[in-house]
N, C-alpha and C. Protein backbone atom coordinates (compact mmCIF):
# COMPACT_ATOMS: atom_id res chain seq x y z
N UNK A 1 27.03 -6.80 -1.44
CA UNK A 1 26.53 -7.12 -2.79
C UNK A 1 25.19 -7.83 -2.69
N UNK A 2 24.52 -7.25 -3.40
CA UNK A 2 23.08 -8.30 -3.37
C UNK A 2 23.18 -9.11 -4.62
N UNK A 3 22.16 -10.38 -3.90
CA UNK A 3 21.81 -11.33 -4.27
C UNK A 3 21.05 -11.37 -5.71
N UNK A 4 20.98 -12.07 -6.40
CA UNK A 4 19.61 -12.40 -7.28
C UNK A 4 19.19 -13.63 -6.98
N UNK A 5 17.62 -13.72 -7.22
CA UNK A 5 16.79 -14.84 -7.29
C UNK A 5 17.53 -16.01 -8.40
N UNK A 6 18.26 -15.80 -9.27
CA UNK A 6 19.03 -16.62 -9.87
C UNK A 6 20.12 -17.66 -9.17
N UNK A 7 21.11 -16.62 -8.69
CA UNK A 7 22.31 -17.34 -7.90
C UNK A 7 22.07 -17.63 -6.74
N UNK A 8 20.96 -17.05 -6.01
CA UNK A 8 20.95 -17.44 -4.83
C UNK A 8 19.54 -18.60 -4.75
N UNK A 9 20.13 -19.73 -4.44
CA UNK A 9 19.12 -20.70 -4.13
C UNK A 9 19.64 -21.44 -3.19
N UNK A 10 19.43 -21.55 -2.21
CA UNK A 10 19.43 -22.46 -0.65
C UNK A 10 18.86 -23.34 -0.83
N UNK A 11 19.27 -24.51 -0.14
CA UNK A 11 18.87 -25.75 0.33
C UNK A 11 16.98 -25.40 1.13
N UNK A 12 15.89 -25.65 0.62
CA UNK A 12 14.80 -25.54 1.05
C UNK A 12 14.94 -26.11 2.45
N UNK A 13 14.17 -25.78 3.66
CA UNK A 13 14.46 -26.35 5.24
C UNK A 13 12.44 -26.00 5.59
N UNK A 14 12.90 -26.97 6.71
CA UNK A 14 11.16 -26.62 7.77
C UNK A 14 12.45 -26.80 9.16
N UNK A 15 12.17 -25.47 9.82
CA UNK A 15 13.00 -25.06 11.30
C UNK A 15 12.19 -24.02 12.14
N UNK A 16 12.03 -24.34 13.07
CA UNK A 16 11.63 -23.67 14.01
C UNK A 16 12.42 -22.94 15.18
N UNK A 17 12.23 -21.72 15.36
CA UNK A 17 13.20 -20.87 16.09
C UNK A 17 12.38 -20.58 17.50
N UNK A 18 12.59 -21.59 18.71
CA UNK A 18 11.94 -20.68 19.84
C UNK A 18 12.71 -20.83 20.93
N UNK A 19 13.79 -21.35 21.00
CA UNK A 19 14.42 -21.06 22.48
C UNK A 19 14.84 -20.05 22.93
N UNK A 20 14.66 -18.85 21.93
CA UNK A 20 15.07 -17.38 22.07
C UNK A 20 13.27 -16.57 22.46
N UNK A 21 12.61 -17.34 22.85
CA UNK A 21 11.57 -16.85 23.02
C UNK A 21 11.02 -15.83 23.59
N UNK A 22 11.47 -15.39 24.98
CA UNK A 22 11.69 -14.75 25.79
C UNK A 22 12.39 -13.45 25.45
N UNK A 23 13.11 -13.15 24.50
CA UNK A 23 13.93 -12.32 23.29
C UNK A 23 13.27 -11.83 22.09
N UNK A 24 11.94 -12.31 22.03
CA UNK A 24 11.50 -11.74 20.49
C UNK A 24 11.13 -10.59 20.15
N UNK A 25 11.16 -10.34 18.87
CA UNK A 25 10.34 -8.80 18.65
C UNK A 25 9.11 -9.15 19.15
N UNK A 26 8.03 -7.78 19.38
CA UNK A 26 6.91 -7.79 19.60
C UNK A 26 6.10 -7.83 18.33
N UNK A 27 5.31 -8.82 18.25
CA UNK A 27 4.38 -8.61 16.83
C UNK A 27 3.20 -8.71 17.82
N UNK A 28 2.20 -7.71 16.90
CA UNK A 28 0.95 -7.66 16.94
C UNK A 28 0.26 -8.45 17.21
N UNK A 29 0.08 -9.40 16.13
CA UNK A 29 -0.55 -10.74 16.07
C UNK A 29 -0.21 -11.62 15.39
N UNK A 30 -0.20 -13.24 15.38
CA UNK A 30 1.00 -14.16 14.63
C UNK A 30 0.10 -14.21 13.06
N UNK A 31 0.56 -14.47 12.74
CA UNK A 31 0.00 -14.54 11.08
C UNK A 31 0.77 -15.82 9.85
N UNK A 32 0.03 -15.38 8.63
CA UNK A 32 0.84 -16.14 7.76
C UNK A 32 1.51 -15.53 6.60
N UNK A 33 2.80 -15.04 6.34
CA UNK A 33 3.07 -15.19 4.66
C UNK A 33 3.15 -16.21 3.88
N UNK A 34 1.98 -16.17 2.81
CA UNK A 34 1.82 -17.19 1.95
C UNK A 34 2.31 -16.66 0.44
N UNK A 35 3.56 -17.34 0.66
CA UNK A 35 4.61 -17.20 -0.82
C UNK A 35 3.83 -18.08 -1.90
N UNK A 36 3.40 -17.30 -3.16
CA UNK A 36 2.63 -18.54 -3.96
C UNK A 36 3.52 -18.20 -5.23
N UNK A 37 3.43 -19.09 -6.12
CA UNK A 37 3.87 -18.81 -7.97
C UNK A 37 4.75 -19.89 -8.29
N UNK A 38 5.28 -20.13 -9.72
CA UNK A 38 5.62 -21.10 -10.66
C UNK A 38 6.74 -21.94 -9.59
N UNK A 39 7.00 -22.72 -10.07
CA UNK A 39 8.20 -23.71 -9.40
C UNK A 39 9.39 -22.88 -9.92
N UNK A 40 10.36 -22.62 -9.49
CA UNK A 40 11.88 -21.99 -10.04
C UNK A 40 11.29 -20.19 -9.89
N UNK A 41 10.27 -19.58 -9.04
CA UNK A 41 10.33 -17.82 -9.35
C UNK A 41 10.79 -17.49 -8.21
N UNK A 42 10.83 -18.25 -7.10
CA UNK A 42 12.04 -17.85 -6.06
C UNK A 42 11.38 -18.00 -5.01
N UNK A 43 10.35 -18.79 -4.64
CA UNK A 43 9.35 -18.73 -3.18
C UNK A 43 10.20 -19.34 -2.13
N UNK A 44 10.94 -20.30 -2.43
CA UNK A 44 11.91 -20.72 -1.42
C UNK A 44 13.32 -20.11 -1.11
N UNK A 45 13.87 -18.98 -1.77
CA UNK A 45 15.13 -18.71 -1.14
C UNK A 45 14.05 -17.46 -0.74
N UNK A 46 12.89 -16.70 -1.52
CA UNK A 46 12.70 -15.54 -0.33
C UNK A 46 12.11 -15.95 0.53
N UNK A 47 11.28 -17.03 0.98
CA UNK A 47 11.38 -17.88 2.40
C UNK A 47 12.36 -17.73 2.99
N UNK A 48 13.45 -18.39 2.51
CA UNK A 48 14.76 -18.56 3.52
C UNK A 48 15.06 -17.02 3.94
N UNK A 49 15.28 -15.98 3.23
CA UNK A 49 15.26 -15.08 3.64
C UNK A 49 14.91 -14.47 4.35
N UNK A 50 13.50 -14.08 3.75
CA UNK A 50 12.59 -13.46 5.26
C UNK A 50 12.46 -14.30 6.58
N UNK A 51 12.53 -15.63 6.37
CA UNK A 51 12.67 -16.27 7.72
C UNK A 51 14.35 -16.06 8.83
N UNK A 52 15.57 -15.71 7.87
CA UNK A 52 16.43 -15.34 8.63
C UNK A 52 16.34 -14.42 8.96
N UNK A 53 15.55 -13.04 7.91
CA UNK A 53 15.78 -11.23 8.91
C UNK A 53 14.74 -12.00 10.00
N UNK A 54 14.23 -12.72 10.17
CA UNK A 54 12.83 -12.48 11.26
C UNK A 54 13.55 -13.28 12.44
N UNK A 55 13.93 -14.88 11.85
CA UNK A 55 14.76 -15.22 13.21
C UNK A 55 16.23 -14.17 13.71
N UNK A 56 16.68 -13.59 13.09
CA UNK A 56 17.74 -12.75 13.72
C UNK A 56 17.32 -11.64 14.42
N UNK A 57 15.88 -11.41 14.21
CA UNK A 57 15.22 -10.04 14.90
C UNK A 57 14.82 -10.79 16.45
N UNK A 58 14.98 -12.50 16.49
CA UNK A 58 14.40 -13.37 17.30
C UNK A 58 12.89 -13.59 17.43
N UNK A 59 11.68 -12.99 16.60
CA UNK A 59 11.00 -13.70 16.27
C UNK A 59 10.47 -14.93 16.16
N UNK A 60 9.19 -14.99 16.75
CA UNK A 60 9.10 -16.75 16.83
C UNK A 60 8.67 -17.25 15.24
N UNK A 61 9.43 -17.57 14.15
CA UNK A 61 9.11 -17.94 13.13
C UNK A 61 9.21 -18.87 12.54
N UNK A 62 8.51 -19.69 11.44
CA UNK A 62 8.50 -21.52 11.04
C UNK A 62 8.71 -20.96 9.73
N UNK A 63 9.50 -22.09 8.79
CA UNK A 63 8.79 -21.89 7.63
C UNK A 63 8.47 -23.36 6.90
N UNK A 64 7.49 -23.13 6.37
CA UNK A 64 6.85 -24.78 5.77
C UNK A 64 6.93 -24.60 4.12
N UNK A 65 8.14 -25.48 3.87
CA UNK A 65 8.28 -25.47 2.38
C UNK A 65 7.73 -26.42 1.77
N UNK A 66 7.00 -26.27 0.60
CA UNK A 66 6.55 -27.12 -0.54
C UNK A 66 7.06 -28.85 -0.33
N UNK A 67 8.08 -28.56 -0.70
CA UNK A 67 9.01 -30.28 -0.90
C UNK A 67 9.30 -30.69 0.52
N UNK A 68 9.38 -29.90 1.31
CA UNK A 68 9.73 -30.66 2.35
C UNK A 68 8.75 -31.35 3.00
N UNK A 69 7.40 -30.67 3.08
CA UNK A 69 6.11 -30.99 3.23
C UNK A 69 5.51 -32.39 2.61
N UNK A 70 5.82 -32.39 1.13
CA UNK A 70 5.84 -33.25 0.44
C UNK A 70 6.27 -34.62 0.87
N UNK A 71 7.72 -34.29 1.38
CA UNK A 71 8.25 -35.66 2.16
C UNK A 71 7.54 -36.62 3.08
N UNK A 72 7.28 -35.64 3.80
CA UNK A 72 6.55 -36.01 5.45
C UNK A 72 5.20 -36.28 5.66
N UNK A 73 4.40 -34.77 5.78
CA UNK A 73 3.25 -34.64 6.21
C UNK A 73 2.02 -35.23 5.00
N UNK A 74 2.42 -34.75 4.04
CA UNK A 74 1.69 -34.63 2.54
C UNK A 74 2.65 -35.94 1.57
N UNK A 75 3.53 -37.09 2.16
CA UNK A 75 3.93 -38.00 1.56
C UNK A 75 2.96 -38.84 1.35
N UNK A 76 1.97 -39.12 1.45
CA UNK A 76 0.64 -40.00 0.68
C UNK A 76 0.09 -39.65 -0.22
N UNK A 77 0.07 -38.03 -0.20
CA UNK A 77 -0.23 -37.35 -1.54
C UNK A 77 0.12 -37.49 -2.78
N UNK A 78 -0.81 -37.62 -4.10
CA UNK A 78 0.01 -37.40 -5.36
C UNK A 78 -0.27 -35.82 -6.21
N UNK A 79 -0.52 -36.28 -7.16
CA UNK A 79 -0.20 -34.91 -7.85
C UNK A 79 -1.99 -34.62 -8.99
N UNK A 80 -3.06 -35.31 -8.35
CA UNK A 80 -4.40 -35.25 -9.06
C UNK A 80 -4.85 -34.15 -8.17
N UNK A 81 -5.64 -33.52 -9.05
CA UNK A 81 -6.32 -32.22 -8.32
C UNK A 81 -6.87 -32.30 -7.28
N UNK A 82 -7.48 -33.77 -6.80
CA UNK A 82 -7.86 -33.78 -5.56
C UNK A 82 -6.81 -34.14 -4.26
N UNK A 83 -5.44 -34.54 -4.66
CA UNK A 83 -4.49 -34.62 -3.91
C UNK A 83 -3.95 -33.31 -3.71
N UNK A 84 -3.99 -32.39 -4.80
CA UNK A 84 -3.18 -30.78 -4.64
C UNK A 84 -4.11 -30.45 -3.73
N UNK A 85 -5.94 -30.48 -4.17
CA UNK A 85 -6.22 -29.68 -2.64
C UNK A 85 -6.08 -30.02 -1.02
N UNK A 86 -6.15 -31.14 -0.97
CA UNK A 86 -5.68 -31.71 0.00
C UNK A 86 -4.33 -31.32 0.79
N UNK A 87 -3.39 -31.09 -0.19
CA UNK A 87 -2.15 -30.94 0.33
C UNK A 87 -2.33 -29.44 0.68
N UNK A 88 -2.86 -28.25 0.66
CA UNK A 88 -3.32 -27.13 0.65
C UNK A 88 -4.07 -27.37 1.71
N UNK A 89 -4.90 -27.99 1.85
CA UNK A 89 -6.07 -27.94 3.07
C UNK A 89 -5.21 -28.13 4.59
N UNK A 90 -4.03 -29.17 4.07
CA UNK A 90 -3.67 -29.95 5.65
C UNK A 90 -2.26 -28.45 6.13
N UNK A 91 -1.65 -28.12 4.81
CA UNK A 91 -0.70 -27.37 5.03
C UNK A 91 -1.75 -25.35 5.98
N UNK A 92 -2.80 -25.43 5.53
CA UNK A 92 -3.78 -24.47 5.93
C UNK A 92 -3.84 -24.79 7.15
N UNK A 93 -4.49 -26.10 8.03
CA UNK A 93 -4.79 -26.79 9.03
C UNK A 93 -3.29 -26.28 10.23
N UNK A 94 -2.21 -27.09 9.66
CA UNK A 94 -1.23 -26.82 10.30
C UNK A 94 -0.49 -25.30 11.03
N UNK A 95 -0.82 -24.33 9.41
CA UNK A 95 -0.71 -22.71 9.63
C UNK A 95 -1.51 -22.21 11.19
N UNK A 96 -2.27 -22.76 10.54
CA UNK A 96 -3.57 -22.70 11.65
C UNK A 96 -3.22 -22.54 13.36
N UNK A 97 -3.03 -23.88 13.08
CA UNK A 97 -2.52 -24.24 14.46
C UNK A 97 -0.91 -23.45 15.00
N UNK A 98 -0.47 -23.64 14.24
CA UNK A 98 1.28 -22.93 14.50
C UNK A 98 0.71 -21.19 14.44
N UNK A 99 0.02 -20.43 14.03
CA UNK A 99 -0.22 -19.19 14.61
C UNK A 99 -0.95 -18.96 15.79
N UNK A 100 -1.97 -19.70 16.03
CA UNK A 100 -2.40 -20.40 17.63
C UNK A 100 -1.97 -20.51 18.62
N UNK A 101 -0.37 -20.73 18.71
CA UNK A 101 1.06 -21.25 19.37
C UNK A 101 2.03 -19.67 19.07
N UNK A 102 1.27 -19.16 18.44
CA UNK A 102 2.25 -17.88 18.64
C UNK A 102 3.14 -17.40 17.46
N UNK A 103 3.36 -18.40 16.64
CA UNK A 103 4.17 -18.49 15.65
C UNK A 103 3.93 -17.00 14.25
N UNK A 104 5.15 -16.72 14.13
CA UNK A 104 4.90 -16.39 12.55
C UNK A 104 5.50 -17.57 11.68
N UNK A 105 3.97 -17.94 10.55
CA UNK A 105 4.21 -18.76 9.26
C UNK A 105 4.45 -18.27 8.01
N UNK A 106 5.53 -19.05 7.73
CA UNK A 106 6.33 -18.35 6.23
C UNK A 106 5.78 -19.61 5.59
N UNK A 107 4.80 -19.82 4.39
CA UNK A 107 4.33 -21.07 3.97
C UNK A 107 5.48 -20.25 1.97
N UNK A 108 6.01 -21.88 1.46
CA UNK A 108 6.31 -21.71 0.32
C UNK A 108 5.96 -22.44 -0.48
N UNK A 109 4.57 -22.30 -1.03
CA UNK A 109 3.59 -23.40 -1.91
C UNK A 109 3.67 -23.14 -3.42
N UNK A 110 3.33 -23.87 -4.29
CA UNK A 110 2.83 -23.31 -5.79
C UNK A 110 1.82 -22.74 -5.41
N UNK A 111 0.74 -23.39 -4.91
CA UNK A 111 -1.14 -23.12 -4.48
C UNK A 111 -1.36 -23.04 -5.82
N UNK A 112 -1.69 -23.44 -6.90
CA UNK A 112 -1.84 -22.70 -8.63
C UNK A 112 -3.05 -21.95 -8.46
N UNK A 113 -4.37 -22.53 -7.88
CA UNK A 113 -5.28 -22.24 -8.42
C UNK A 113 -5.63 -21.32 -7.23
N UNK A 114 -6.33 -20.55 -7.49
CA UNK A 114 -7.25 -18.81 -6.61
C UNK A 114 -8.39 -20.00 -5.32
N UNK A 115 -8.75 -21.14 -6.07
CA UNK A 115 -9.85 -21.15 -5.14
C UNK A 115 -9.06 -22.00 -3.86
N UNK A 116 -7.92 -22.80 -4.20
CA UNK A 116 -6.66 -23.02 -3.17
C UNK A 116 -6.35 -22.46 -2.65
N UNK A 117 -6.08 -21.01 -2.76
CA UNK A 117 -5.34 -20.20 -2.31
C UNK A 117 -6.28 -19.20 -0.71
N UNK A 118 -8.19 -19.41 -1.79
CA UNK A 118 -9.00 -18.88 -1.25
C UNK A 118 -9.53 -19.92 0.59
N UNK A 119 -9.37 -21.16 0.08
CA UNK A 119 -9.47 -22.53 1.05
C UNK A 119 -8.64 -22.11 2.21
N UNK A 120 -7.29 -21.81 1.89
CA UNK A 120 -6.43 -21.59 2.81
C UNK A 120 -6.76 -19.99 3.58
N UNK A 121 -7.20 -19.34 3.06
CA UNK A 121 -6.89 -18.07 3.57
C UNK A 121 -8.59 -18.07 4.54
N UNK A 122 -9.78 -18.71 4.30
CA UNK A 122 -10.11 -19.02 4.88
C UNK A 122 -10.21 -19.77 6.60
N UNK A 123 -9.42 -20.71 6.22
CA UNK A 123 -9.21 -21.76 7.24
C UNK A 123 -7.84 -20.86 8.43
N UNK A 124 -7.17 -20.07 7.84
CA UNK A 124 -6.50 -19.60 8.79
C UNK A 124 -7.07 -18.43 9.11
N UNK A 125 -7.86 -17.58 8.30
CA UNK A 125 -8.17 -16.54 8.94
C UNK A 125 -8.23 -15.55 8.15
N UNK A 126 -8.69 -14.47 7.47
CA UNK A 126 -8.34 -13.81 6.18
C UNK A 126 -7.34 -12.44 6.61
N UNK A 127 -8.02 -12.34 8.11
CA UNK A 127 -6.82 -11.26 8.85
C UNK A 127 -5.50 -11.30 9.31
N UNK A 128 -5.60 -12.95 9.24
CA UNK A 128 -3.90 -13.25 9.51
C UNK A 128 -3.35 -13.84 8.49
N UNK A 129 -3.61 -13.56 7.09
CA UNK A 129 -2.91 -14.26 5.75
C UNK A 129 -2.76 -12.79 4.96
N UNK A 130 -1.03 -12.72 4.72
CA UNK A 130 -0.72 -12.09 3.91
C UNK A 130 -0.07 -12.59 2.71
N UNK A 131 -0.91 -12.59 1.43
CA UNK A 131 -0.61 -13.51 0.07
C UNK A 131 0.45 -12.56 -0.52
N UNK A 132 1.55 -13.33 -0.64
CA UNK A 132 2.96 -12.84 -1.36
C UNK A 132 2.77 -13.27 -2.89
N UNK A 133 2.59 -12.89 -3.89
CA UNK A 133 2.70 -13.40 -5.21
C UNK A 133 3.97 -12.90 -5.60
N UNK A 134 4.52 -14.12 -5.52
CA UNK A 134 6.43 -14.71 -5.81
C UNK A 134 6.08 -14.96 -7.52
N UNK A 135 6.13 -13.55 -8.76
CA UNK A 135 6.26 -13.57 -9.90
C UNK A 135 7.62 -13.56 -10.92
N UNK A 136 7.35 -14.51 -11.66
CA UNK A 136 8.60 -14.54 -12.68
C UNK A 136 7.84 -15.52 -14.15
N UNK A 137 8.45 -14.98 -15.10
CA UNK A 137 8.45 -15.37 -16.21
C UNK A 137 8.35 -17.00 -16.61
N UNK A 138 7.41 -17.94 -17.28
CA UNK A 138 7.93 -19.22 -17.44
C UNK A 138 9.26 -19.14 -17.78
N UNK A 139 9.30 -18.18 -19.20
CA UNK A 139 10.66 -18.61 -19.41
C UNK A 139 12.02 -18.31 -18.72
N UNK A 140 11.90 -17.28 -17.75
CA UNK A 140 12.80 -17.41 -16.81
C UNK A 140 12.90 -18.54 -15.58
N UNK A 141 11.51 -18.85 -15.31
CA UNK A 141 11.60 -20.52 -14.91
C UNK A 141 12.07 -21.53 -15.48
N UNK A 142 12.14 -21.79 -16.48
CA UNK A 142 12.54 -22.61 -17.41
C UNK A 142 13.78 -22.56 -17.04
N UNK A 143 14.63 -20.99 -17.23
CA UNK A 143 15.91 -20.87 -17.14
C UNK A 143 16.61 -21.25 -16.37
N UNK A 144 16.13 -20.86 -14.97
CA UNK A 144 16.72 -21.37 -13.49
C UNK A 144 16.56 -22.83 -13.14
N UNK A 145 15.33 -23.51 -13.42
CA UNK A 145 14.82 -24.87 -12.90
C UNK A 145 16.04 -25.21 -12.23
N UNK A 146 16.03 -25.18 -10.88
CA UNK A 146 17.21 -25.48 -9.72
C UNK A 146 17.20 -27.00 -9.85
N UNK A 147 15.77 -27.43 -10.28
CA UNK A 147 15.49 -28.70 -9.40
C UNK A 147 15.10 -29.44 -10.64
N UNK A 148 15.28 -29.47 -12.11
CA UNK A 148 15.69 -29.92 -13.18
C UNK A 148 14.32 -30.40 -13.36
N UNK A 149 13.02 -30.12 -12.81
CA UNK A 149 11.79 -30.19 -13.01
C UNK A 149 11.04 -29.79 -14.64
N UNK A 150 10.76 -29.09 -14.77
CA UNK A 150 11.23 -28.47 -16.12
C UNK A 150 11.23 -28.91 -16.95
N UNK A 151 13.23 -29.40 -16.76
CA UNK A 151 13.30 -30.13 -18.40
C UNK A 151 12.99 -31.77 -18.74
N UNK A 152 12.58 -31.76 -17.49
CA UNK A 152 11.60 -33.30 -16.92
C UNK A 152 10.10 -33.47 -17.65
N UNK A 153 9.40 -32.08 -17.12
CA UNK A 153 8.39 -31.87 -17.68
C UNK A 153 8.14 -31.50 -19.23
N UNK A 154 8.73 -31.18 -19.57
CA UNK A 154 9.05 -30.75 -20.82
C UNK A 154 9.23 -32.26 -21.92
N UNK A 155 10.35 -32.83 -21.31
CA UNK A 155 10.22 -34.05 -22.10
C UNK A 155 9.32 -35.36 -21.76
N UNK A 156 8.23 -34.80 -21.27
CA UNK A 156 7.25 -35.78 -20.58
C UNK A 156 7.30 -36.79 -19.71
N UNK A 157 8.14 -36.36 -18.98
CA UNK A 157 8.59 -37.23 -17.70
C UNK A 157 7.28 -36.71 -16.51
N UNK A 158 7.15 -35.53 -16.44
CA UNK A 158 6.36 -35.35 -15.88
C UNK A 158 4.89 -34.57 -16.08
N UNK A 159 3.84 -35.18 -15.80
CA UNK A 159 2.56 -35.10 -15.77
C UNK A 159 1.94 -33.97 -14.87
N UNK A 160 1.27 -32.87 -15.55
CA UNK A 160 0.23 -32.12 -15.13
C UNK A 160 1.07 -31.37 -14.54
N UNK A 161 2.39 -30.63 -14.43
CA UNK A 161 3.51 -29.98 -14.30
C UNK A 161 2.63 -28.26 -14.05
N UNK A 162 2.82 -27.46 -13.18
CA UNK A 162 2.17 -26.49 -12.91
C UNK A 162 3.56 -25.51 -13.83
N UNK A 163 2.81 -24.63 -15.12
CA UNK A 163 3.67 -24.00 -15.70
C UNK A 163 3.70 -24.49 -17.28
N UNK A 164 3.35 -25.82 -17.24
CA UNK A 164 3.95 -26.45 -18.56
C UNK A 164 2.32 -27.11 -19.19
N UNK A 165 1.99 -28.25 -18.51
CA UNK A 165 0.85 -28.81 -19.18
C UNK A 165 -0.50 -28.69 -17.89
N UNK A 166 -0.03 -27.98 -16.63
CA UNK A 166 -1.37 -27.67 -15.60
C UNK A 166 -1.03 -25.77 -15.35
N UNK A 167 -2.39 -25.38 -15.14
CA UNK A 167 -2.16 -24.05 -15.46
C UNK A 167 -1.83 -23.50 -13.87
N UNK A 168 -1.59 -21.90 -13.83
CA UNK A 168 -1.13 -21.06 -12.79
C UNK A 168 -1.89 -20.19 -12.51
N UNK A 169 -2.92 -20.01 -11.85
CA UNK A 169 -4.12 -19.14 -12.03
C UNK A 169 -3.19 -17.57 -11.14
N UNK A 170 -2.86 -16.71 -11.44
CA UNK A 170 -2.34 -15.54 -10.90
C UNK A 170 -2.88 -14.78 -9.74
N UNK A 171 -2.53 -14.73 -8.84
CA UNK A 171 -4.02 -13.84 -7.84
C UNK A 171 -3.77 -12.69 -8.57
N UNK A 172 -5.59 -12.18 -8.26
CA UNK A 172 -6.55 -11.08 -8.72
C UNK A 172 -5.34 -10.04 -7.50
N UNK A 173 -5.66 -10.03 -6.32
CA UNK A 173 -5.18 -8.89 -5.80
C UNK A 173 -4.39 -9.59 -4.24
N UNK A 174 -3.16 -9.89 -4.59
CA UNK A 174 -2.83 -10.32 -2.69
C UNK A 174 -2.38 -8.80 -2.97
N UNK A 175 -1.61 -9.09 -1.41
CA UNK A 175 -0.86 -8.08 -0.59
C UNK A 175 0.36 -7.37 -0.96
N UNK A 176 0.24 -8.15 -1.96
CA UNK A 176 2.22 -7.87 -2.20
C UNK A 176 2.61 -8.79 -3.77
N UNK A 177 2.99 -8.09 -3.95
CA UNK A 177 3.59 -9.03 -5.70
C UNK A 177 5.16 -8.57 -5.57
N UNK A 178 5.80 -9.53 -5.84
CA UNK A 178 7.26 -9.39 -5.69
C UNK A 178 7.32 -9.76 -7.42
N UNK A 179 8.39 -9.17 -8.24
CA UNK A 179 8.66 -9.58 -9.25
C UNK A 179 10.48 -9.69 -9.63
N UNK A 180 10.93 -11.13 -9.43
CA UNK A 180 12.32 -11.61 -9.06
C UNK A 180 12.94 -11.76 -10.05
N UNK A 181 12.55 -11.07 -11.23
CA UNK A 181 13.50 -11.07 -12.70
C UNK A 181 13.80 -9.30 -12.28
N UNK A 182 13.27 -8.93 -11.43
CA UNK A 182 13.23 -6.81 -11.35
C UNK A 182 13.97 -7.07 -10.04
N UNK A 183 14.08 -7.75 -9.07
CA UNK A 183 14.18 -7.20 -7.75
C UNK A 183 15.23 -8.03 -6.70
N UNK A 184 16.13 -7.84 -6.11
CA UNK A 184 16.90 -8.43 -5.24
C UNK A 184 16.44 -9.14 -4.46
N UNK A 185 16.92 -10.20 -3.87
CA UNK A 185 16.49 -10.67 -2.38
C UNK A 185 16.25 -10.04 -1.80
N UNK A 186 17.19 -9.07 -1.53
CA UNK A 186 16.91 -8.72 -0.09
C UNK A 186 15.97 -7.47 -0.50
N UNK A 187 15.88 -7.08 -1.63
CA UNK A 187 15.08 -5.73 -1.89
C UNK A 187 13.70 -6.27 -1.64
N UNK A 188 13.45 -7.26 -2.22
CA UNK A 188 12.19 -8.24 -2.18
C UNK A 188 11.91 -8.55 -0.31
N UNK A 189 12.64 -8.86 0.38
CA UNK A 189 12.64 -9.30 1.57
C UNK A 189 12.23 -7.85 2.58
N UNK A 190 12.67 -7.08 2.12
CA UNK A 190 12.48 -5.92 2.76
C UNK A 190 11.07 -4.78 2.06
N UNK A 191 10.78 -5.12 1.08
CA UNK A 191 9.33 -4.84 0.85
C UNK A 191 8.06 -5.79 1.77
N UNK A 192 8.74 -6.99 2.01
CA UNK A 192 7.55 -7.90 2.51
C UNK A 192 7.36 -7.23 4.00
N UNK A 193 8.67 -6.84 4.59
CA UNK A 193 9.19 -6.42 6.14
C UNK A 193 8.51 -5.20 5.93
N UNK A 194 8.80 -4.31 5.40
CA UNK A 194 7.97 -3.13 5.28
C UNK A 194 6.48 -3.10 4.99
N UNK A 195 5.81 -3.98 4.70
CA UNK A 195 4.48 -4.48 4.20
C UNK A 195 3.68 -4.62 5.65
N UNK A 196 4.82 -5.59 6.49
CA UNK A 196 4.21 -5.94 7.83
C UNK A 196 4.39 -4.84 8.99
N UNK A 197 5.54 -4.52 8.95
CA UNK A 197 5.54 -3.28 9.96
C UNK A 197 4.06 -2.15 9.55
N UNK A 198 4.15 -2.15 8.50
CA UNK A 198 3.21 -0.95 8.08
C UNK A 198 1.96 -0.94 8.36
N UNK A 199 1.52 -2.54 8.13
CA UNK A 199 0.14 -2.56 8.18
C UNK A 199 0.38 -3.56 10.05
N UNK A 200 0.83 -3.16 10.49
CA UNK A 200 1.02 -3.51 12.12
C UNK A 200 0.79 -4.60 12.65
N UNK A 201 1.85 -5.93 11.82
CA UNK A 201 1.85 -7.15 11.47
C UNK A 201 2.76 -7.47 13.16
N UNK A 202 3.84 -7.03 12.71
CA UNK A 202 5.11 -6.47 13.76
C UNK A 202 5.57 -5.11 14.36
């Protein structure tokens, strides 16, 4: 039975898979999928996803989620436009380096704005960034809000809220548009897999 982007929401994780190293598929060259769009359209369970078909293929793969990032690396950060780029710049920096090391990066950001999105794809490389636009409806965001963000923002708890009172600039043209009110996990997960085999990612 497949999944929907609705019921299926996982616990967000940052894990690294390499003691199977010696075991991996052969990829081409290490790269990044950069999952971008609204809070609640599904960038983190199809993270989790594509990061399990890839670690079960044994693949050397990371994935760097939004909030978890938030915790740690990007915990000094706040939420003013010059803190969002920042948090974009260092999470770019890091990609960087972890494809350097061999890695495939599964990044699961908002990024709102094109010229964020443009910073990053820069700094890692424009040949090793494949932009996933993770699309869904506000108001199907609204619907799901896993993480009760939302109806936070909504009643003004929270400030400059990407979706509600800060805007979502859409990319002009990535690689791939997934749309998770139309499409399964795994249907979604296996367009991205087919995206990379094709264009000789893996």
């Amino acid at each position: 039975m497949q999944q929907s982007f609705t019921s299926h929401q996982k616990q967000s994780f940052l894990y690294s898979e390499n003691s199977s190293i010696h075991r991996v598929v052969s990829i081409a060259k290490p790269f990044v999928v950069w999952l971008t769009g609204l809070s609640g359209a599904g960038k983190t369970t199809l993270g989790n996803q594509l990061f399990n078909e890839l670690k079960e293929a044994n693949a050397p793969v990371i994935l760097l989620d939004g909030d978890i990032i938030r915790q740690g690396l990007c915990s000094d950060l706040g939420f003013t436009q010059q803190d969002r780029d920042e948090n974009i710049r260092r999470v770019a920096e890091v990609s960087k380096l972890m494809t350097a090391a061999g890695l495939i990066v599964i990044v699961a950001f908002i990024s709102p704005t094109i010229i964020e999105r443009d910073v990053a794809k820069h700094i890692i490389g424009r040949q090793n960034f494949v932009e996933v636009h993770v699309s869904a409806s506000i108001k199907a965001c609204i619907e799901r809000d896993p993480k009760g963000l939302y109806k936070k923002a909504l009643a003004g708890q929270i400030k400059n809220f990407t979706g509600i009172d800060a805007p979502y600039e859409v990319p002009i043209a990535p690689e791939i548009r997934i749309d998770t009110e139309q499409v399964s996990v795994e249907t979604a997960t296996a367009e991205i897999l087919y995206y990379l085999k094709t264009n000789k990612f893996i």
